[in-house]
Protein backbone atom coordinates (compact mmCIF):
# COMPACT_ATOMS: atom_id res chain seq x y z
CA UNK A 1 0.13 -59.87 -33.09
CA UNK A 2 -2.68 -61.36 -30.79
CA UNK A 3 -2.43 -65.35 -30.21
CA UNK A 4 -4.32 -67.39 -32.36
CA UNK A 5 -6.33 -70.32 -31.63
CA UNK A 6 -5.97 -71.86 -34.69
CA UNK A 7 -9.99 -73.17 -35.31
CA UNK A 8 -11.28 -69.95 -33.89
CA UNK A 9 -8.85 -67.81 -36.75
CA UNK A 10 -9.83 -69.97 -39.16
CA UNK A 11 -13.57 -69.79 -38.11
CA UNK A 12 -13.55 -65.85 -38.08
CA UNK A 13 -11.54 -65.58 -41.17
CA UNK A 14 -14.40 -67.22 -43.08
CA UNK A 15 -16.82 -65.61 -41.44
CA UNK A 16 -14.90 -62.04 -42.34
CA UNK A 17 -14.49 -63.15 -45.84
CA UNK A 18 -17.98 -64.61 -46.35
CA UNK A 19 -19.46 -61.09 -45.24
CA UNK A 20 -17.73 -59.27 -47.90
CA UNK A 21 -17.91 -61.31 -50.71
CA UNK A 22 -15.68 -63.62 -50.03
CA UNK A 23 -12.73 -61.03 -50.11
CA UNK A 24 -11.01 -59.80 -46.64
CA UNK A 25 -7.75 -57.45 -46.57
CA UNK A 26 -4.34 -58.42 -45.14
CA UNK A 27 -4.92 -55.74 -42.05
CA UNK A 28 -8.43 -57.54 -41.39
CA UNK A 29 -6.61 -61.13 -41.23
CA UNK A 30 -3.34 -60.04 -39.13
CA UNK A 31 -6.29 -58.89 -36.51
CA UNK A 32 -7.13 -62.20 -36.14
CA UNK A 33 -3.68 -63.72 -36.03
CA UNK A 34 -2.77 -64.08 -39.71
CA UNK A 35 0.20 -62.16 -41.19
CA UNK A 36 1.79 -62.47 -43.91
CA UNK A 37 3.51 -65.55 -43.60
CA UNK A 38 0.23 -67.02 -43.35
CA UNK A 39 -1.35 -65.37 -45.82
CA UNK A 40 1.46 -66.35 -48.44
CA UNK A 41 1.59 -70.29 -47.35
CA UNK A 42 -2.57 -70.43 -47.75
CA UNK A 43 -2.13 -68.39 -51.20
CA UNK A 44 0.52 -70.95 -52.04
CA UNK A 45 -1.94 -73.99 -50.80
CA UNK A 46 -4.79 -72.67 -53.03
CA UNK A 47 -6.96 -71.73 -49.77
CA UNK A 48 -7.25 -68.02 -50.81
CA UNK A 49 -5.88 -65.77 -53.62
CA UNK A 50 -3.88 -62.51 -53.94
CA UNK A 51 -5.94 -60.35 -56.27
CA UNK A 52 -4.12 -57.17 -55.20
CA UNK A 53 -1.79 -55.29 -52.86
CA UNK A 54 -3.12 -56.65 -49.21
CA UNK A 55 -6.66 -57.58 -51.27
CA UNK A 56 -7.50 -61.33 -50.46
CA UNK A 57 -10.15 -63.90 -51.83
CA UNK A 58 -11.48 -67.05 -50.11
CA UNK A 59 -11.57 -70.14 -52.90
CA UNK A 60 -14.29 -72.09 -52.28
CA UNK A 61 -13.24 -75.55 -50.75
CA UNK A 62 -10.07 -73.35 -48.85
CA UNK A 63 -9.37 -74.28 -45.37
CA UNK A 64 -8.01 -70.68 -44.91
């Protein structure tokens, strides 16, 4: 797993997400430093949502 800057990740996630309707796989985020640990605490925060097997939505107002 490449080393995240935290800001940039966050930055490109959004960016990722916003170019696909908002909705960005779990192999798309672990490119840019977020597995699933990640993934589960920001599903858990109410930043993004699980809508199926590795399938991910940005909420609006997330941090990601």
């Amino acid at each position: 797993m490449p080393k995240r800057r935290t800001r940039d990740a966050i930055q490109q996630l959004h960016t990722l997400a916003r170019e696909r309707g908002g909705y960005f796989t779990a192999k798309q985020a672990a490119k840019l430093g977020y597995d699933d640990p990640h993934l589960t605490y920001h599903a858990k925060a109410g930043n993004i949502e699980r809508v199926g097997h590795g399938l991910y939505r940005l909420l609006a107002g997330g941090r990601g």
